[in-house]
Every structure is written in C-alpha cells, then in structure tokens.
N, C-alpha and C. Protein backbone atom coordinates (compact mmCIF):
# COMPACT_ATOMS: atom_id res chain seq x y z
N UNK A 1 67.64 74.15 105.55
CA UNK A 1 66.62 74.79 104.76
C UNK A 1 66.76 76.31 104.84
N UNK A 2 66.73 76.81 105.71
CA UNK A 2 67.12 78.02 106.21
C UNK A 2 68.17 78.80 105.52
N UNK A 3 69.83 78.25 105.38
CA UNK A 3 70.63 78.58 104.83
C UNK A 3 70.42 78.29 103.40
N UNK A 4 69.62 77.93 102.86
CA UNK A 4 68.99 77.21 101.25
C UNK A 4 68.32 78.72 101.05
N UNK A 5 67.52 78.45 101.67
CA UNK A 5 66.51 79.67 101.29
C UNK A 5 67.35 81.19 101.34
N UNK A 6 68.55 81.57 102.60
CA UNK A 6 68.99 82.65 102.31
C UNK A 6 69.32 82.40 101.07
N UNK A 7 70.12 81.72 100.27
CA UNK A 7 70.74 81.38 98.88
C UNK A 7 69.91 82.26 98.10
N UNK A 8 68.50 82.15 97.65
CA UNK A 8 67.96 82.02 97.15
C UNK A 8 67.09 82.85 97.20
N UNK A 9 66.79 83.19 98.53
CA UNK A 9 65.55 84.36 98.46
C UNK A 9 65.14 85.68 97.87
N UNK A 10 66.72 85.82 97.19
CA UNK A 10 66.31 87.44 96.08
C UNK A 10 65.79 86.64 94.85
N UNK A 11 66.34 85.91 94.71
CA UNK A 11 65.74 85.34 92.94
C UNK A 11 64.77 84.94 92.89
N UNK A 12 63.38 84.36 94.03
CA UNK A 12 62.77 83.66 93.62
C UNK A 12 61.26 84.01 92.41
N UNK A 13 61.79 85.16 92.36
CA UNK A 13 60.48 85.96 91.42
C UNK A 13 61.05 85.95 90.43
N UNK A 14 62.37 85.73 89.89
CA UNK A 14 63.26 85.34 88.94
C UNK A 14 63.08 84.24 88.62
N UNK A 15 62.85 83.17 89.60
CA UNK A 15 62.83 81.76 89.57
C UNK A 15 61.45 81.12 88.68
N UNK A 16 60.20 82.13 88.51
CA UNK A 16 59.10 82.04 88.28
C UNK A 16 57.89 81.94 89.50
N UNK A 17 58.53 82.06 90.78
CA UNK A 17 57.58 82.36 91.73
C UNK A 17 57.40 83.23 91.53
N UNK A 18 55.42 82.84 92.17
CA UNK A 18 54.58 84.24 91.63
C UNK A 18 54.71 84.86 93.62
N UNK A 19 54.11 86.18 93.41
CA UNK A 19 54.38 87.25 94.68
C UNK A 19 53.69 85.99 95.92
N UNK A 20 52.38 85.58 96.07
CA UNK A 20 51.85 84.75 96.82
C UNK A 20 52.93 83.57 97.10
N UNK A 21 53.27 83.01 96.38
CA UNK A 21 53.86 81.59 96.40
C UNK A 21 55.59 82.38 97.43
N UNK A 22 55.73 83.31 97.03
CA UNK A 22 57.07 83.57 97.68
C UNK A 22 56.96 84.30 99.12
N UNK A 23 55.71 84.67 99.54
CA UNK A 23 55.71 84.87 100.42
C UNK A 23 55.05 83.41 101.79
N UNK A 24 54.70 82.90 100.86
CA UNK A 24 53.99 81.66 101.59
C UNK A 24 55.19 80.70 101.79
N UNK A 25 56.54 80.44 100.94
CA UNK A 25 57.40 80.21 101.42
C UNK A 25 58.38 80.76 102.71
N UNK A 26 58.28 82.55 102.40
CA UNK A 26 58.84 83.66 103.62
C UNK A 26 58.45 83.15 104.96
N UNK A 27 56.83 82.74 104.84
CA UNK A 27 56.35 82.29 106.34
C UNK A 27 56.74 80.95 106.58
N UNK A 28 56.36 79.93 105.75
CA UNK A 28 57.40 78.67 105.80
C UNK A 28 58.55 78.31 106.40
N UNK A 29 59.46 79.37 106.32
CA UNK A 29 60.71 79.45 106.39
C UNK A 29 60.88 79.79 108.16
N UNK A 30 60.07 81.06 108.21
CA UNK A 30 59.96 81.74 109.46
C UNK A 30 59.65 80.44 110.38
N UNK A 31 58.69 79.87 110.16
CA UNK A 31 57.72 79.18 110.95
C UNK A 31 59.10 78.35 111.53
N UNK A 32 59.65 77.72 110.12
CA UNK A 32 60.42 76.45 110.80
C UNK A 32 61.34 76.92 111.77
N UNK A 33 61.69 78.39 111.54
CA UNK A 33 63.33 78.86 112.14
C UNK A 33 62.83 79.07 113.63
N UNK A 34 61.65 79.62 113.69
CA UNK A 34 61.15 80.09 115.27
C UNK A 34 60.85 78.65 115.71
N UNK A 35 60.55 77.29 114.77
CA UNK A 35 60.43 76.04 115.90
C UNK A 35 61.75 75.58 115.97
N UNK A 36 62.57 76.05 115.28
CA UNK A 36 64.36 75.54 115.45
C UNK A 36 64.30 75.82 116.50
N UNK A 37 64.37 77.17 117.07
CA UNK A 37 64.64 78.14 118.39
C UNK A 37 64.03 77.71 119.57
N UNK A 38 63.05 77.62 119.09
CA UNK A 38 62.02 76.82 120.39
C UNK A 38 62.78 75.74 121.11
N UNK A 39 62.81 74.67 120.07
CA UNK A 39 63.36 73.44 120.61
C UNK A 39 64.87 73.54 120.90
N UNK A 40 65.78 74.29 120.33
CA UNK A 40 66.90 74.57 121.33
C UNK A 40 66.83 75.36 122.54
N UNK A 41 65.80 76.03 122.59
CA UNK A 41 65.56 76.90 124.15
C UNK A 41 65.04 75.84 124.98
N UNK A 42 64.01 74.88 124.83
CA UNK A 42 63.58 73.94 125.93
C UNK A 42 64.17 72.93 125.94
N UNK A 43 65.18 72.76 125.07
CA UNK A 43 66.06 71.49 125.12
C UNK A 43 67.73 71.95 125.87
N UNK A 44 67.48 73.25 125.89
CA UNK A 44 68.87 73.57 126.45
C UNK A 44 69.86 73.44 125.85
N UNK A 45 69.93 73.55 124.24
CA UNK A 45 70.85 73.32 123.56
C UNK A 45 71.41 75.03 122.96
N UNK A 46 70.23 75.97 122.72
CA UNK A 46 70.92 77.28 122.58
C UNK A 46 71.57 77.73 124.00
N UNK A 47 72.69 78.23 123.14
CA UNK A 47 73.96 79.08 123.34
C UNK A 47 73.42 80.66 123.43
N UNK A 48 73.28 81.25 124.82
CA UNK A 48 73.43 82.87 124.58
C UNK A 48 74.79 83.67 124.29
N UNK A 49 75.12 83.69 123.37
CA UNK A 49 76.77 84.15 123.26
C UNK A 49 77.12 85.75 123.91
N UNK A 50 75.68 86.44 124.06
CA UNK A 50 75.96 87.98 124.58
C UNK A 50 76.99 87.55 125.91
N UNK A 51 76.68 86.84 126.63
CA UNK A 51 77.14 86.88 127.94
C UNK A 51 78.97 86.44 128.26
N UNK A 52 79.37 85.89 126.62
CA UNK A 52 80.83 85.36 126.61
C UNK A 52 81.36 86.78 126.60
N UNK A 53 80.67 87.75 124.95
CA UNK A 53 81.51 88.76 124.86
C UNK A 53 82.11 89.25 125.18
N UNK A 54 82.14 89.74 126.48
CA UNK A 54 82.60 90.71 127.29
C UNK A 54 83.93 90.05 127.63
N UNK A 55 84.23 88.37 127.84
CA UNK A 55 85.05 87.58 128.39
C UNK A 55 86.31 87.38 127.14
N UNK A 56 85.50 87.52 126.41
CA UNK A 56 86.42 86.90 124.89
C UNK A 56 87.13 88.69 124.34
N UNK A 57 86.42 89.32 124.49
CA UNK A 57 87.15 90.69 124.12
C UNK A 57 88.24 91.10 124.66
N UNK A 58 88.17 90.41 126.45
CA UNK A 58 89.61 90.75 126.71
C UNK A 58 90.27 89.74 127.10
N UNK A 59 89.85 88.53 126.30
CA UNK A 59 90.87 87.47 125.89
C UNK A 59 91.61 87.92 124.78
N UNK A 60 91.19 88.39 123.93
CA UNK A 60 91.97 88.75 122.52
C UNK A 60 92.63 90.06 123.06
N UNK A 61 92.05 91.29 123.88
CA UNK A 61 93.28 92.41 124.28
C UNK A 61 93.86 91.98 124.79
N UNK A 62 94.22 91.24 125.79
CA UNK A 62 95.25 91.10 126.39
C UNK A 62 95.93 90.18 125.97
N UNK A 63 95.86 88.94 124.97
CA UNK A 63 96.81 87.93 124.80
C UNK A 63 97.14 87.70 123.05
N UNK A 64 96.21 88.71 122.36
CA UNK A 64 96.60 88.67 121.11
C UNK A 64 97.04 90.05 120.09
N UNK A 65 97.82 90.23 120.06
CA UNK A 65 98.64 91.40 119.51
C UNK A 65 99.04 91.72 118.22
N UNK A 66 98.54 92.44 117.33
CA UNK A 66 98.99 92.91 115.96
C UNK A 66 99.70 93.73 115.53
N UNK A 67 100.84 93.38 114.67
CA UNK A 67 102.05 94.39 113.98
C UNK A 67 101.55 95.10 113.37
N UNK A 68 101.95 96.36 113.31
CA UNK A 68 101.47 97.28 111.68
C UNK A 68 101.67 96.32 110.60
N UNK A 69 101.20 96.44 109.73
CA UNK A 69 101.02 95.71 108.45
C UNK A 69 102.51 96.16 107.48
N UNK A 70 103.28 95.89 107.00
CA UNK A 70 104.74 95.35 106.33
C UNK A 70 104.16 95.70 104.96
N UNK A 71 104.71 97.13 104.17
CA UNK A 71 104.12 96.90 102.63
C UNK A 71 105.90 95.24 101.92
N UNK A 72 104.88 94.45 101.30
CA UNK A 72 106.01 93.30 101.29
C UNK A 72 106.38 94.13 99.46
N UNK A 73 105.41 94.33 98.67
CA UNK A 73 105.83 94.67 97.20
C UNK A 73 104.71 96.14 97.00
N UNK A 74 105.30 96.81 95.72
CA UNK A 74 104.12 97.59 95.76
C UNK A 74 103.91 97.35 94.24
N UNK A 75 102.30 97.21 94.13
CA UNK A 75 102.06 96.62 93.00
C UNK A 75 101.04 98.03 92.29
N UNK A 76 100.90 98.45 93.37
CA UNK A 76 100.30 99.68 92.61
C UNK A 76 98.68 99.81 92.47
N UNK A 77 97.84 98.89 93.25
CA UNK A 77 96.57 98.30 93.12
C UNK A 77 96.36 97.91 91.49
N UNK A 78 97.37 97.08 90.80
CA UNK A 78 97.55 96.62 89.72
C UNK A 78 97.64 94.56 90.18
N UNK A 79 96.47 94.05 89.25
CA UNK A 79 96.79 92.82 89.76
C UNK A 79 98.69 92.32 88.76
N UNK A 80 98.78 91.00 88.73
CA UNK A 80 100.16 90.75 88.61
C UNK A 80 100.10 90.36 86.75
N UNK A 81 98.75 90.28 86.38
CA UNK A 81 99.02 90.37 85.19
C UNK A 81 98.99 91.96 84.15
N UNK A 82 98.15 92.72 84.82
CA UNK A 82 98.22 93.97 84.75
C UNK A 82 99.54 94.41 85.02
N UNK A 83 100.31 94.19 85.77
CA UNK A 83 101.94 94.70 85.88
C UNK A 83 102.64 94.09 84.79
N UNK A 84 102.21 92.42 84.40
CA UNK A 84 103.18 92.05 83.54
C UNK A 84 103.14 92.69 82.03
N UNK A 85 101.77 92.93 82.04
CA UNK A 85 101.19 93.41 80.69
C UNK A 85 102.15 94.75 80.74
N UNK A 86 102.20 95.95 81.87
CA UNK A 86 102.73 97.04 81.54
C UNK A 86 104.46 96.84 81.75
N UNK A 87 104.72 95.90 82.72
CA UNK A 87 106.29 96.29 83.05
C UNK A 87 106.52 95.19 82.42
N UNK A 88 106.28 94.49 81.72
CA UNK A 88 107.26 92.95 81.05
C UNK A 88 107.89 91.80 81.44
N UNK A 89 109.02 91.58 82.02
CA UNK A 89 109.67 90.76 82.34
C UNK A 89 110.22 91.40 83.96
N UNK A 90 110.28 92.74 83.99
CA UNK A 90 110.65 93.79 85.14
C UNK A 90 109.21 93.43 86.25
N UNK A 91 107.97 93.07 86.05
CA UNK A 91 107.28 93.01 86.68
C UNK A 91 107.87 91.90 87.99
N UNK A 92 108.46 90.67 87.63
CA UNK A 92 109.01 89.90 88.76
C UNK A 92 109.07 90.51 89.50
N UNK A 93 110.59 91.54 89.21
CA UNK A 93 111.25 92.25 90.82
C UNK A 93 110.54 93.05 91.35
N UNK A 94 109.12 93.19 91.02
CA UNK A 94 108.35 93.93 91.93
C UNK A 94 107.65 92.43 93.01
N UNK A 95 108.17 91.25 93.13
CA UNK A 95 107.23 90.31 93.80
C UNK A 95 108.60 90.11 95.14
N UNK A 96 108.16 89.99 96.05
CA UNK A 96 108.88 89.27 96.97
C UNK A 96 109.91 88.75 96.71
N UNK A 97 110.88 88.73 97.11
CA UNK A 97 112.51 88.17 97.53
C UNK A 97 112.63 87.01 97.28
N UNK A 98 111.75 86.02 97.93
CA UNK A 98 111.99 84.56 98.56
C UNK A 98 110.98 83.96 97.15
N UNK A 99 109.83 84.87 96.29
CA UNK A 99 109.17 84.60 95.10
C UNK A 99 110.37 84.65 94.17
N UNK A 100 110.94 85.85 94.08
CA UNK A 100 111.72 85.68 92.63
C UNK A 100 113.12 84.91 92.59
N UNK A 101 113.21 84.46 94.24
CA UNK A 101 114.44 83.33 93.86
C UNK A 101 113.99 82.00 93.05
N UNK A 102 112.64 81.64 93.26
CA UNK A 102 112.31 80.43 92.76
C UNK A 102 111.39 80.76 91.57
N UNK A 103 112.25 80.10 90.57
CA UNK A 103 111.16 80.74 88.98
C UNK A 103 109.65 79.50 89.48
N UNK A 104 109.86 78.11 90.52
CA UNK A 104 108.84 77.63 90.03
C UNK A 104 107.70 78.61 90.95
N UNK A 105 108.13 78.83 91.96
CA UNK A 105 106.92 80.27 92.68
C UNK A 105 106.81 81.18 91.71
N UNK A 106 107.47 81.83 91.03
CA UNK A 106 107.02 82.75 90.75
C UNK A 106 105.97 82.29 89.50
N UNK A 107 106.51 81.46 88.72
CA UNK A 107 105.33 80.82 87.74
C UNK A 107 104.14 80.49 88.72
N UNK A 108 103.76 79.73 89.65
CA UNK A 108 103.08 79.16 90.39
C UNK A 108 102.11 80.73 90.69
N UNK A 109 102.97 81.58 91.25
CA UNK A 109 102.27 82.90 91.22
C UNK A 109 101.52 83.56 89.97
N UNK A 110 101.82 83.32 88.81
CA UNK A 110 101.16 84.14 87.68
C UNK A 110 100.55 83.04 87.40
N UNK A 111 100.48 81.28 87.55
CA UNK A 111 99.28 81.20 87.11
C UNK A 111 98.10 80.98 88.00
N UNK A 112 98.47 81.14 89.57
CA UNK A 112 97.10 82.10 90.44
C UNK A 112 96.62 82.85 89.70
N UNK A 113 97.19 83.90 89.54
CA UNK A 113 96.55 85.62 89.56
C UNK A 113 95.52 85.35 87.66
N UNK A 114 96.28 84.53 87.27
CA UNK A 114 95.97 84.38 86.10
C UNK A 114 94.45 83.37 85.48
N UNK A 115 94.26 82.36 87.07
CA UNK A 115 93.36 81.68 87.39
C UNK A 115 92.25 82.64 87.64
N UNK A 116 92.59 83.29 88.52
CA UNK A 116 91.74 84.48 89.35
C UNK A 116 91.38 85.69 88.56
N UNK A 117 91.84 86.04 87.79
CA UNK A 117 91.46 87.08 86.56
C UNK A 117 90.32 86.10 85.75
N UNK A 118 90.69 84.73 85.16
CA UNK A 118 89.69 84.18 84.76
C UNK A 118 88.53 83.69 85.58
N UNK A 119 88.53 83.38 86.64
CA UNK A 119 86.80 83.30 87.27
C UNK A 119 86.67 84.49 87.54
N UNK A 120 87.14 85.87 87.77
CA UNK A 120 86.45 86.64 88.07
C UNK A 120 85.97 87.61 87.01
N UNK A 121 86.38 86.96 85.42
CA UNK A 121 85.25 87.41 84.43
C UNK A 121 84.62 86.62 83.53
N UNK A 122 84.50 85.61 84.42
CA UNK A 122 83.90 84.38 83.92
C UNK A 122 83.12 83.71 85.24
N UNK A 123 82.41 84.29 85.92
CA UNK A 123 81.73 84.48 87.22
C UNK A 123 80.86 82.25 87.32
N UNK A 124 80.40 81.93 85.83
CA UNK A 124 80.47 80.63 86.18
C UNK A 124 80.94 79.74 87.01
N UNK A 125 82.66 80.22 86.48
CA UNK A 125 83.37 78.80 86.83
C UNK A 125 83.81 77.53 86.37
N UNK A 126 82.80 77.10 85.11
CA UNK A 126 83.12 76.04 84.60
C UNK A 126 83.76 76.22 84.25
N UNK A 127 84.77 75.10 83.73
CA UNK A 127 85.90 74.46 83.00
C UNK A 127 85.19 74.39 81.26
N UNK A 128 86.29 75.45 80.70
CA UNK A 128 85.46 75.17 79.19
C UNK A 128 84.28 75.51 78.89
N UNK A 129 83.14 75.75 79.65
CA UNK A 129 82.29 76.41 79.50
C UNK A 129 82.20 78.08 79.14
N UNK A 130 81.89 78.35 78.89
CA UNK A 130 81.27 80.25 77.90
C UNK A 130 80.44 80.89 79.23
N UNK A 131 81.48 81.73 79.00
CA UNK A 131 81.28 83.15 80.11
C UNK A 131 79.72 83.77 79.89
C-alpha cells in the first residue's frame, strides 16, 4: 500500500480527490507505515542497517576495485539514430569493433536505439497506440 500510494501521491488532486479526502488518505497511509514499524520492532524482524555501514564500506574498499572508464566509441552525445541520420552508412564505424563485425549486432543495435527513441517520445508505451 505504501509503495501504491508513493505511485500516486502527486496526482491525487488530479485524480479528483478533493484537499480533505487526500489528506485523510496522507494519515491513512502514515498510520499503517508507523504500525508496519511497530510490529517489526517488537517482533524483531527490523533490520538497523546504520550499524553494517561502517562494515560494508570497507568491504567494498578493500576488495572491490574500479578501472577508469574506456571511451569504447565516440558518439558525440548523439544517440545512434541521430548519427545515422547525419553520418549515413559511416555512422557504423563509429560503433565498436566486435559490433561492426556482425551486421546481425549491429542491426540488433539500431533497432534498440530505435525502440528507445520511440518510447521515449511516446512516454505510453503501447503497442499501436497514439502518443
């Protein structure tokens, strides 16, 4: 319920809740989350995680290690149809080595980027459905 309601809690005056009704849910919500808490504190089921931190921080310094980051292509902060649109057929050899040996990756690659250009101006999602 909790994670429902974050969903949801900017719209609900959008939704047609009136100011009363959305705050009488706000406490609703509260009420249940502070008896969540309750009953994992006397049941011994909450977790204080402050007290790992300190343990887990130098689990990860000392045993987990990161490379500088590898530029692999430079695309120019241009997605890959934006390159194809400007560079043509030349846009490939701007993709990875081991991409442009295989035409089916590299197809496989433009129709990602090409997927992903369409939900992200078509924020829906549906299939066939109007943006």
């Amino acid at each position: 319920m909790i994670r429902a309601y974050a969903n949801v809690a900017g719209e609900l005056a959008g939704a047609g809740y009136t100011a009363p009704e959305v705050d009488a849910i706000k406490k609703d919500v509260a009420f249940y989350e502070n008896l969540r808490n309750e009953v994992k504190l006397h049941s011994g089921d909450a977790i204080d995680l402050k007290q790992y931190e300190p343990a887990m921080r130098h689990l990860i310094d000392a045993y987990i290690r990161a490379e500088p980051s590898e530029v692999v292509s430079e695309f120019d902060d241009f997605s890959l149809i934006q390159l194809i649109v400007e560079r043509g057929a030349d846009a490939v050899k701007a993709l990875p080595k081991g991409i442009q040996k295989n035409k089916e990756a590299v197809a496989e690659t433009i129709e990602n980027n090409v997927r992903k250009l369409i939900i992200s101006t078509c924020p829906t999602g549906k299939p066939g459905g109007r943006c």
